[in-house]
N, C-alpha and C. Protein backbone atom coordinates (compact mmCIF):
# COMPACT_ATOMS: atom_id res chain seq x y z
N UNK A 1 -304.73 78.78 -50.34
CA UNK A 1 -305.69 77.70 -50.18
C UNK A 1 -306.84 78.16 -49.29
N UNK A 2 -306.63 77.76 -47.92
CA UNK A 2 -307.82 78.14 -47.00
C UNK A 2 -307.20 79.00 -45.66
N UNK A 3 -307.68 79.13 -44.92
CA UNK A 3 -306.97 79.46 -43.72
C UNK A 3 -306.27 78.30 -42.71
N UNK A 4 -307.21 77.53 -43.22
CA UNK A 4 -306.79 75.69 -42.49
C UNK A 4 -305.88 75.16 -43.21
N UNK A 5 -305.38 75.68 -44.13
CA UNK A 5 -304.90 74.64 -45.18
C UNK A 5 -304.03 75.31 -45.49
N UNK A 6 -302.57 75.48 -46.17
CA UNK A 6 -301.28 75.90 -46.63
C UNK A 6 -300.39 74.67 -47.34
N UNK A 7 -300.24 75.51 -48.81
CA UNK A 7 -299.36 74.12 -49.63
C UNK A 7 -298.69 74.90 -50.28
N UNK A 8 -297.56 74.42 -50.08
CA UNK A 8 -296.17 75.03 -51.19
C UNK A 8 -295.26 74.08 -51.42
N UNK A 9 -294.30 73.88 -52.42
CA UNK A 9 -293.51 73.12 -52.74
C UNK A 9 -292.24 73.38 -51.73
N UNK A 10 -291.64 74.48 -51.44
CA UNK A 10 -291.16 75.39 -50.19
C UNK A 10 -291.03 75.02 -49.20
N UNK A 11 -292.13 75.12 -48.94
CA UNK A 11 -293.24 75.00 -47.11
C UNK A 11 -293.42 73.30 -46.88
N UNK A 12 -293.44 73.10 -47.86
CA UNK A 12 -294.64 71.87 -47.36
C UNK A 12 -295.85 72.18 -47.06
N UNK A 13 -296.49 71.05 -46.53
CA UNK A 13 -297.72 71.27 -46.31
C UNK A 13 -298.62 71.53 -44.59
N UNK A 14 -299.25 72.64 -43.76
CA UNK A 14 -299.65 72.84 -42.77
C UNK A 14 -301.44 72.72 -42.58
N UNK A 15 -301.89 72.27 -41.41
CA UNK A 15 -303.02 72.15 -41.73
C UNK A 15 -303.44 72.22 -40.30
N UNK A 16 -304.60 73.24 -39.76
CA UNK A 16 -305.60 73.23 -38.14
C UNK A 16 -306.57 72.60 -38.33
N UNK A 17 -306.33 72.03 -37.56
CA UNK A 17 -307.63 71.11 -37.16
C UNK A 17 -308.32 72.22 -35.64
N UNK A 18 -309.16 71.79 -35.21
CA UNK A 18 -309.68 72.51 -34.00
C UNK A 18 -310.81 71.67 -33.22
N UNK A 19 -310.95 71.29 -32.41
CA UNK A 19 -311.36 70.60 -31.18
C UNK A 19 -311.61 71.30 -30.14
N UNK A 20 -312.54 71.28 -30.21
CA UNK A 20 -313.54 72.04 -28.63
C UNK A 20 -312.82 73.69 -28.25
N UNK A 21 -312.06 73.76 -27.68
CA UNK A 21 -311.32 75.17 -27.38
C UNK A 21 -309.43 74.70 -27.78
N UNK A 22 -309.11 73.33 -28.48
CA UNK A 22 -307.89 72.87 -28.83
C UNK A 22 -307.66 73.49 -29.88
N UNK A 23 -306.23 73.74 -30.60
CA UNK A 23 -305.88 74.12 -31.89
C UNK A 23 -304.75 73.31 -32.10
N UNK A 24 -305.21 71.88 -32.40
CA UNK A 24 -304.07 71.25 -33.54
C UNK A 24 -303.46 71.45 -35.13
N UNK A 25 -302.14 71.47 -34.85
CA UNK A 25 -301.27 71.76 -36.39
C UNK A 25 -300.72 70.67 -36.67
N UNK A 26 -300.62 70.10 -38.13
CA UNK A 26 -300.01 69.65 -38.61
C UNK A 26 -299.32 69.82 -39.84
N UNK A 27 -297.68 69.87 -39.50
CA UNK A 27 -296.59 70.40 -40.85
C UNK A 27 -296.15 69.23 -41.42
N UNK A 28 -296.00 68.73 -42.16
CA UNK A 28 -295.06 67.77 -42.95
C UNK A 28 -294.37 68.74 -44.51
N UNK A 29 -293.24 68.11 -44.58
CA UNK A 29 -292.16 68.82 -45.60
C UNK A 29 -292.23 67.40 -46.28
N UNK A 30 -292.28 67.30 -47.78
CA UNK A 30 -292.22 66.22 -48.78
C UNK A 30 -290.41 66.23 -49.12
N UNK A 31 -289.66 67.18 -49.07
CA UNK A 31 -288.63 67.82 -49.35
C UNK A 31 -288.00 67.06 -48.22
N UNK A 32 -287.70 67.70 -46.61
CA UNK A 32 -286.97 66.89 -45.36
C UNK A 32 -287.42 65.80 -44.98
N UNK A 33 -288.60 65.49 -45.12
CA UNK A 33 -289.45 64.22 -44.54
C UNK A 33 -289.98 64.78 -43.01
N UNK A 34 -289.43 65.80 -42.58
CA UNK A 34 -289.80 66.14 -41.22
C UNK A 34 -291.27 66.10 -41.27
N UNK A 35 -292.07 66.08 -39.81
CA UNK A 35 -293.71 66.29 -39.90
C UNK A 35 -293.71 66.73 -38.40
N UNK A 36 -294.06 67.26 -37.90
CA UNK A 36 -294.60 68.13 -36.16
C UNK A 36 -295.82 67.97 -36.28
N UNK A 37 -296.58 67.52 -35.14
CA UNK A 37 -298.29 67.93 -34.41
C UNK A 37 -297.93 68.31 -33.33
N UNK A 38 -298.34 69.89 -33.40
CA UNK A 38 -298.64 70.33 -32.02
C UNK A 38 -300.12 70.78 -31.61
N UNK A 39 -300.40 70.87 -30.50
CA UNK A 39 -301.19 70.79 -29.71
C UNK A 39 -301.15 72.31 -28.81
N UNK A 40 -301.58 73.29 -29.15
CA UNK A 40 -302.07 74.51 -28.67
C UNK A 40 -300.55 75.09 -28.55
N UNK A 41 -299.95 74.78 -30.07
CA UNK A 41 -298.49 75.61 -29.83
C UNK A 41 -297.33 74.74 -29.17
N UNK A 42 -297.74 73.70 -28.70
CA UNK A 42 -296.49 72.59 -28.01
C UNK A 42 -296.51 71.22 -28.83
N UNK A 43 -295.34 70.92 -28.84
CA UNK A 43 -294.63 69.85 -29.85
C UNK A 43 -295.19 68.56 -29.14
N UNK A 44 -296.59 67.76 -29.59
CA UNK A 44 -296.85 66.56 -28.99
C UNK A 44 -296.18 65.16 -29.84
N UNK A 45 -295.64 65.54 -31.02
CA UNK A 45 -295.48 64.46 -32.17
C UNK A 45 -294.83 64.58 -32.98
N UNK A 46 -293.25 64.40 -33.27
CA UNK A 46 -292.57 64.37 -34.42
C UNK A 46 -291.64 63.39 -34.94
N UNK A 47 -291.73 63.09 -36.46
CA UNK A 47 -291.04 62.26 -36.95
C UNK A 47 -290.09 62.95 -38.49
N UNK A 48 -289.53 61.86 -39.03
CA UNK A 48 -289.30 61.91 -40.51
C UNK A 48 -289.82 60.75 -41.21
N UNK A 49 -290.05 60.83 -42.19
CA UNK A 49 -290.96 59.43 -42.99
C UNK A 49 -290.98 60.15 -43.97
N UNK A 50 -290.61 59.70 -45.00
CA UNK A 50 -290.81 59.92 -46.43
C UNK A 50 -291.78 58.60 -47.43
N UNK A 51 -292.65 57.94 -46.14
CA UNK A 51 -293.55 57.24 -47.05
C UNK A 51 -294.61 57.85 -47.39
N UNK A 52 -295.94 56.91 -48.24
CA UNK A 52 -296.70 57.40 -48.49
C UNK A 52 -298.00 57.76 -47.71
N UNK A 53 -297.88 57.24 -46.25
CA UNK A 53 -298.84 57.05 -45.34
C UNK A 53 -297.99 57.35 -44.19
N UNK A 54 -298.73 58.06 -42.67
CA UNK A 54 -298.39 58.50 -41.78
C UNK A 54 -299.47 59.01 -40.98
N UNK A 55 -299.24 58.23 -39.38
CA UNK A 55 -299.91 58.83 -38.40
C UNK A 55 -299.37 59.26 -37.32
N UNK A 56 -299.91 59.72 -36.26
CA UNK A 56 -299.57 60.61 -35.56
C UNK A 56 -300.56 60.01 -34.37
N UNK A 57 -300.32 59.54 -33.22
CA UNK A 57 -300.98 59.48 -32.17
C UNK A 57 -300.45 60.05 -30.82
N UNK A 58 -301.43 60.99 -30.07
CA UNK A 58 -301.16 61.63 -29.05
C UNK A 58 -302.52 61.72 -28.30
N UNK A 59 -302.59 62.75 -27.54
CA UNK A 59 -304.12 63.26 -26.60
C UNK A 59 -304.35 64.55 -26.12
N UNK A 60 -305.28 64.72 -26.41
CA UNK A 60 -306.27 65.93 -26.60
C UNK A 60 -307.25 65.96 -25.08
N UNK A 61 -307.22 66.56 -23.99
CA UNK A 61 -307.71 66.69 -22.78
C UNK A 61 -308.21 65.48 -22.28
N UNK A 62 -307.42 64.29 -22.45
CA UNK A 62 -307.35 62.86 -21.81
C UNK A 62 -307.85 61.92 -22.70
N UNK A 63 -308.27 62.65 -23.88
CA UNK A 63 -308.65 61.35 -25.07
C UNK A 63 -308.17 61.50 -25.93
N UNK A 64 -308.07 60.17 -26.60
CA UNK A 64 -306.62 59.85 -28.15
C UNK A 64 -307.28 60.74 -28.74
N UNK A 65 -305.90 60.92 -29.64
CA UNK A 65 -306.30 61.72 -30.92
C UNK A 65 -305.05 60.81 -31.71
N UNK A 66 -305.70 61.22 -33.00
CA UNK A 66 -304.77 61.26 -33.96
C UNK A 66 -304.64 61.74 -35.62
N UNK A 67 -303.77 61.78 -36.29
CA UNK A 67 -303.65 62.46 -37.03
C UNK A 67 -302.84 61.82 -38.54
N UNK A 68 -303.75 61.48 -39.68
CA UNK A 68 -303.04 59.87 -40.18
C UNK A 68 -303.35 60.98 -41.76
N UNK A 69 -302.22 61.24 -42.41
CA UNK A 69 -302.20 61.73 -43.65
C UNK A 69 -301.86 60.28 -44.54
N UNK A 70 -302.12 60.46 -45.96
CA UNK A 70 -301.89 59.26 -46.86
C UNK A 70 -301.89 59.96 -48.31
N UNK A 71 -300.82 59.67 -48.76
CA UNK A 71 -300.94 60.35 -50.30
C UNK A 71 -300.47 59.08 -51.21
N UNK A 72 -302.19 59.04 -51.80
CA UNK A 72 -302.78 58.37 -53.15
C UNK A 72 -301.87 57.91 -54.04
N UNK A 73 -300.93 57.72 -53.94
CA UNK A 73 -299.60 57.14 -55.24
C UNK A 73 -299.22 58.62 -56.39
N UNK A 74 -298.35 58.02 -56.54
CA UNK A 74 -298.04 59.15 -57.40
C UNK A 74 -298.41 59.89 -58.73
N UNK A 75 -299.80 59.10 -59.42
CA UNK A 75 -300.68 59.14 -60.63
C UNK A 75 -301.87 60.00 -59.84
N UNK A 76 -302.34 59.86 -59.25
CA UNK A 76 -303.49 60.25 -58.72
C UNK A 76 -303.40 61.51 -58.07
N UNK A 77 -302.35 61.80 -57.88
CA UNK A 77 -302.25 63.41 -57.09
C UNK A 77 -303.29 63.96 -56.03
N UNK A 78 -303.40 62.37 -55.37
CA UNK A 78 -304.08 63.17 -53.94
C UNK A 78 -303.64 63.05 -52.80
N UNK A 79 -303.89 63.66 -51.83
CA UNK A 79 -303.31 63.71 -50.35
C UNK A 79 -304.53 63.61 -49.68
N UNK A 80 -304.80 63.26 -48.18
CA UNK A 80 -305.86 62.89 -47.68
C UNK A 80 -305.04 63.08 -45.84
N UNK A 81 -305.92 64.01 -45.30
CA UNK A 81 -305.52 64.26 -43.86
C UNK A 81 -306.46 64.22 -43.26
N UNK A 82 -306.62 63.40 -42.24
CA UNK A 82 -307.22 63.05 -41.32
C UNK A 82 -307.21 63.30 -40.02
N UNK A 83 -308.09 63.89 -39.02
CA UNK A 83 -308.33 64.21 -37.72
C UNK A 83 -309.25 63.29 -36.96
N UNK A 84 -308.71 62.56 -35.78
CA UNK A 84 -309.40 61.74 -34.97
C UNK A 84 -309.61 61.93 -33.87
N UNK A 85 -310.51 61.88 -32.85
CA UNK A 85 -310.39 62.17 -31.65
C UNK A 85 -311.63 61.17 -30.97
N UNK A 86 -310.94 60.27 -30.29
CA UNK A 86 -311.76 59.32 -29.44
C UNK A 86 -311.64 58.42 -31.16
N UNK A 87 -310.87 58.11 -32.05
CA UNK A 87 -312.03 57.03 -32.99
C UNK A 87 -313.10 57.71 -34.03
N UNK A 88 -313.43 59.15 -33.51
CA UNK A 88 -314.13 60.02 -33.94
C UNK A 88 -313.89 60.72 -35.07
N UNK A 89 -313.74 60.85 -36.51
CA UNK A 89 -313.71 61.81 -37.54
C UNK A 89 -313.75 63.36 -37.40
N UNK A 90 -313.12 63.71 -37.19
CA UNK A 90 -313.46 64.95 -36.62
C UNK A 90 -313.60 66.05 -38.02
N UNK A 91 -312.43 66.32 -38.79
CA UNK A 91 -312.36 67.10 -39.83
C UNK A 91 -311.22 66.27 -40.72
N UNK A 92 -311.54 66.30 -41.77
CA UNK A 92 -310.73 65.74 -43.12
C UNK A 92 -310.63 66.66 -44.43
N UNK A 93 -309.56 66.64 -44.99
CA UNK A 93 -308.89 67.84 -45.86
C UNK A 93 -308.51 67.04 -47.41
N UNK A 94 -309.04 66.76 -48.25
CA UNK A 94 -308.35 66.29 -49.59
C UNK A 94 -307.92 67.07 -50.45
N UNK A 95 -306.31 66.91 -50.50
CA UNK A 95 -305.80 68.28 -51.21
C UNK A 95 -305.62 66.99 -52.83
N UNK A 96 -305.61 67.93 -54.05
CA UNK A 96 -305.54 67.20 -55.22
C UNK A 96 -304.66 68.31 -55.95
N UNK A 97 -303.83 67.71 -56.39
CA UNK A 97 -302.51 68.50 -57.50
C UNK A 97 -303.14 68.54 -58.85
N UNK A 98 -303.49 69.59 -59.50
CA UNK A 98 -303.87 69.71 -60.77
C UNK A 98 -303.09 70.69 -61.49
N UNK A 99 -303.10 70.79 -62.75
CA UNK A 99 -302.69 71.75 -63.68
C UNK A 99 -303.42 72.15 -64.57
N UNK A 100 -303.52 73.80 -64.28
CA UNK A 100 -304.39 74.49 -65.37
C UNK A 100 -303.95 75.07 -66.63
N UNK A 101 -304.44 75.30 -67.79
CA UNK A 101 -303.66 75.21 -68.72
C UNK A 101 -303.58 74.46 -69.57
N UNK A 102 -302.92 74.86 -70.52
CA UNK A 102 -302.86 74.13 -72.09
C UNK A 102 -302.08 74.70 -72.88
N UNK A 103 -300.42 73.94 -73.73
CA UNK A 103 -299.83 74.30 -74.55
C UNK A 103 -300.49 74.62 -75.35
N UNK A 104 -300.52 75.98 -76.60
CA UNK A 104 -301.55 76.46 -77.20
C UNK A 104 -300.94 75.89 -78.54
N UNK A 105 -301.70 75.89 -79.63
CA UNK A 105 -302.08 74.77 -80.69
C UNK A 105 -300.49 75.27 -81.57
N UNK A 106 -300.19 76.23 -81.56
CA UNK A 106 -299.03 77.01 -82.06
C UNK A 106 -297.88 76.83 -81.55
N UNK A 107 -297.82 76.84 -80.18
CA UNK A 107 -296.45 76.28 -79.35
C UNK A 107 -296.17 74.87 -79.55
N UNK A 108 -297.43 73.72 -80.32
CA UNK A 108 -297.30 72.64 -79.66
C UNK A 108 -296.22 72.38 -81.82
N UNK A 109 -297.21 73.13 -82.23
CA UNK A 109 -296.25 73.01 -83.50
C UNK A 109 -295.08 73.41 -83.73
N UNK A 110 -294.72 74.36 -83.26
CA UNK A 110 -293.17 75.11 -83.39
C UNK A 110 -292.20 74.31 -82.64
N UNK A 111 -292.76 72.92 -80.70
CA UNK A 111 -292.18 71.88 -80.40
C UNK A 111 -291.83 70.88 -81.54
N UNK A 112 -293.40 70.52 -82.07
CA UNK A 112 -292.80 69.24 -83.30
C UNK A 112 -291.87 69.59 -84.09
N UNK A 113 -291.78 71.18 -84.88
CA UNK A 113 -290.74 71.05 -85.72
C UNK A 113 -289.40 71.30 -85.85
N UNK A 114 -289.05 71.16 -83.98
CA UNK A 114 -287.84 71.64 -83.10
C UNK A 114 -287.61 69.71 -83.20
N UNK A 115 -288.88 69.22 -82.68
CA UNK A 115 -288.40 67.70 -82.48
C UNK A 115 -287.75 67.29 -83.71
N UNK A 116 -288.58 67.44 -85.03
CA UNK A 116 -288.37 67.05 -86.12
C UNK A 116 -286.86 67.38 -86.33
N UNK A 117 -286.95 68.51 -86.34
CA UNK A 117 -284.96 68.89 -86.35
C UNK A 117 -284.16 68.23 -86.06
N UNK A 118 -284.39 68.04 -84.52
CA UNK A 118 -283.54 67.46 -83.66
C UNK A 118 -283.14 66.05 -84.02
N UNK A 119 -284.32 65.28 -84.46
CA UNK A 119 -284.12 63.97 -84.69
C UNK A 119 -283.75 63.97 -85.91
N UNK A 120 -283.66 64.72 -86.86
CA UNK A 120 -283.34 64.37 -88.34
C UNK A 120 -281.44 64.98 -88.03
N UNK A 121 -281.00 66.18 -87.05
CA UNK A 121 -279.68 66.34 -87.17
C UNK A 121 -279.15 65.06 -86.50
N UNK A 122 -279.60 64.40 -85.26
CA UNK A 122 -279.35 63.46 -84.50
C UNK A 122 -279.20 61.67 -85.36
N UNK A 123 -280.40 61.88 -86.65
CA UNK A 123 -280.10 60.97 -87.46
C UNK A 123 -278.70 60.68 -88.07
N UNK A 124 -278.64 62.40 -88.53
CA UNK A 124 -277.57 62.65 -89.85
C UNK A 124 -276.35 62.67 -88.72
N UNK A 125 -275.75 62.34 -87.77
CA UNK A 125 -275.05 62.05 -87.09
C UNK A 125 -274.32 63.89 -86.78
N UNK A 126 -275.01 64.93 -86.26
CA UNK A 126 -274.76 65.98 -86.47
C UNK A 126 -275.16 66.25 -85.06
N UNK A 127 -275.55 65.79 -84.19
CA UNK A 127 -275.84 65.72 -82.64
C UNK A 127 -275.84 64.38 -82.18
N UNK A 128 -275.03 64.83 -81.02
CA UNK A 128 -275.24 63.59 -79.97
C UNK A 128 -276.25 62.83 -79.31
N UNK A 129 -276.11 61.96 -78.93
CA UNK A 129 -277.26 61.67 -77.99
C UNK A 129 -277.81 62.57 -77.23
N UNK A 130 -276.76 62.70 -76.55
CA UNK A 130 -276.60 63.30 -75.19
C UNK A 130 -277.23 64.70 -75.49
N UNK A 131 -276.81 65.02 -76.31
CA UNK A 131 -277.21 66.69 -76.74
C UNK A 131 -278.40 66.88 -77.27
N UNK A 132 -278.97 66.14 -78.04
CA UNK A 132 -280.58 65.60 -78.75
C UNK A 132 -281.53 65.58 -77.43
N UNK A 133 -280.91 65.04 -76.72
CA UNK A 133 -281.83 64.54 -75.46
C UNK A 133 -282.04 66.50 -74.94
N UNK A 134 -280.72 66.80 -74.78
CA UNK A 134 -281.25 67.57 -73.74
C UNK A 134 -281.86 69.14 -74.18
N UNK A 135 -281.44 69.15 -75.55
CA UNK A 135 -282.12 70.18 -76.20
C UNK A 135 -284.22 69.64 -76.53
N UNK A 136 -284.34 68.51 -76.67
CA UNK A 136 -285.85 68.49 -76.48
C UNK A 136 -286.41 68.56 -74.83
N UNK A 137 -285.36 68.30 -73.81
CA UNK A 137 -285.79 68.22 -72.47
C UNK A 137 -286.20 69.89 -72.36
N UNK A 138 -285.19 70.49 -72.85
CA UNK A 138 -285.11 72.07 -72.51
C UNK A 138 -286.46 72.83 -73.14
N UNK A 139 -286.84 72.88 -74.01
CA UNK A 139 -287.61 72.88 -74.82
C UNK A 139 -289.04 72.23 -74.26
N UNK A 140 -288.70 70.76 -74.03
CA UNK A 140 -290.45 70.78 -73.21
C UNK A 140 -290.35 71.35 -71.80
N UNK A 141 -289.33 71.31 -71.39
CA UNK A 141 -289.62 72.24 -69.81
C UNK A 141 -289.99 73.66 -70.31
N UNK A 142 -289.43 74.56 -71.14
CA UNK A 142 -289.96 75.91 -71.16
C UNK A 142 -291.71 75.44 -71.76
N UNK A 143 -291.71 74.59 -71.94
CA UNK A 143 -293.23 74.60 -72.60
C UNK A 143 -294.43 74.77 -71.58
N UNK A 144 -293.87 73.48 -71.14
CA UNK A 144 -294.81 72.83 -69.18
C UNK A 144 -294.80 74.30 -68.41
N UNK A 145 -293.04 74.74 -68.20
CA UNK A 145 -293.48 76.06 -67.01
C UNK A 145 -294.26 77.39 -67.55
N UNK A 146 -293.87 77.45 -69.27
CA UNK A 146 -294.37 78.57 -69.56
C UNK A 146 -296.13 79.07 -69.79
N UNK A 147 -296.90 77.45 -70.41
CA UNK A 147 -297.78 77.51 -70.45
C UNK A 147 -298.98 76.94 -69.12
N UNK A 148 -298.53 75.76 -68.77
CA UNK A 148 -299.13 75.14 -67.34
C UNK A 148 -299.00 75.72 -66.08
N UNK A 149 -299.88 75.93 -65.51
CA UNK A 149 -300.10 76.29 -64.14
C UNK A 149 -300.50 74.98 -63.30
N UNK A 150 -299.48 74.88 -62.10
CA UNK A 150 -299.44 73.80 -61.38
C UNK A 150 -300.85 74.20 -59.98
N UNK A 151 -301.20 73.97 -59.26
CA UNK A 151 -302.15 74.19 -58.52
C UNK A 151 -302.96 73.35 -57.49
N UNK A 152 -302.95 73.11 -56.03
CA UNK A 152 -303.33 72.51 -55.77
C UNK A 152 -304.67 73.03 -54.93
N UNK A 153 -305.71 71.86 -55.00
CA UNK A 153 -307.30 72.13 -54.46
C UNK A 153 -307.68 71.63 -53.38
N UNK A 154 -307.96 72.49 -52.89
CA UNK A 154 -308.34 71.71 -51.20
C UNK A 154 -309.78 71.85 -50.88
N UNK A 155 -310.42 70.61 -50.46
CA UNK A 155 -311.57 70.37 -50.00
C UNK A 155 -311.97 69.59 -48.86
N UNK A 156 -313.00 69.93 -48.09
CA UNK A 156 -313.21 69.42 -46.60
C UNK A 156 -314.13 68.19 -47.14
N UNK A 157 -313.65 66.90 -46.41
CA UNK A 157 -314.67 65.76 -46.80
C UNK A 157 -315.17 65.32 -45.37
């Protein structure tokens, strides 16, 4: 991503903010729910929250700060981190989940006539539910990982 910015499915997500001669971090894990702000390397702020919104209030050489991430619902694939100091905007980060890529016009046909199969053996009582289901699940997952690239974009607002 940036040098300010770090996103992995792994990791979670880390992000510096910087204030006068300060170097604030902020980690949150989507995975543990854990989140840390520290403050020049020392632990001023930690929780777990697995909601969609979260702040962080502490102080920065005798004035508030704080630190309020919010991620956009789950259609919209955005995240939004916020740096405050005094009330003040300081630096803001909008990370957005996209995918690059496109099943190519050939893969998407050789799926339909796997579906077509599936549902005509699944008709003729020659597969299960259960088994219908998970042979098209298998099949669109190699599709999604093989052709889509997942990717996320980070920009300073």
């Amino acid at each position: 991503m940036t040098n300010k910015v770090e996103v992995s499915a792994k990791s979670g997500m880390h992000f510096k903010f910087y204030s006068d001669d300060v170097e604030v971090t902020y980690y949150c894990s989507p995975v543990s729910g854990k989140e840390v702000v520290k403050v020049n390397g020392e632990i001023v702020s930690e929780a777990q929250n697995f909601k969609f919104s979260s702040t962080h209030q502490f102080e920065i050489n005798g004035n508030p700060a704080k630190i309020r991430l919010k991620a956009h619902g789950l259609t919209k694939n955005v995240t939004l981190c916020e740096f405050f100091v005094a009330d003040e905007l300081v630096k803001a980060y909008k990370l957005t989940y996209c995918i690059k890529g496109k099943v190519p016009l050939m893969a998407q046909l050789v799926i339909s006539v796997i579906a077509a199969a599936v549902g005509w053996f699944f008709a003729a009582q020659f597969l299960s539910s259960w088994l219908a289901f998970a042979i098209m699940i298998a099949v669109l997952g190699l599709a999604v990982f093989k052709f889509e690239k997942p990717s996320w974009e980070c920009e300073e607002v």
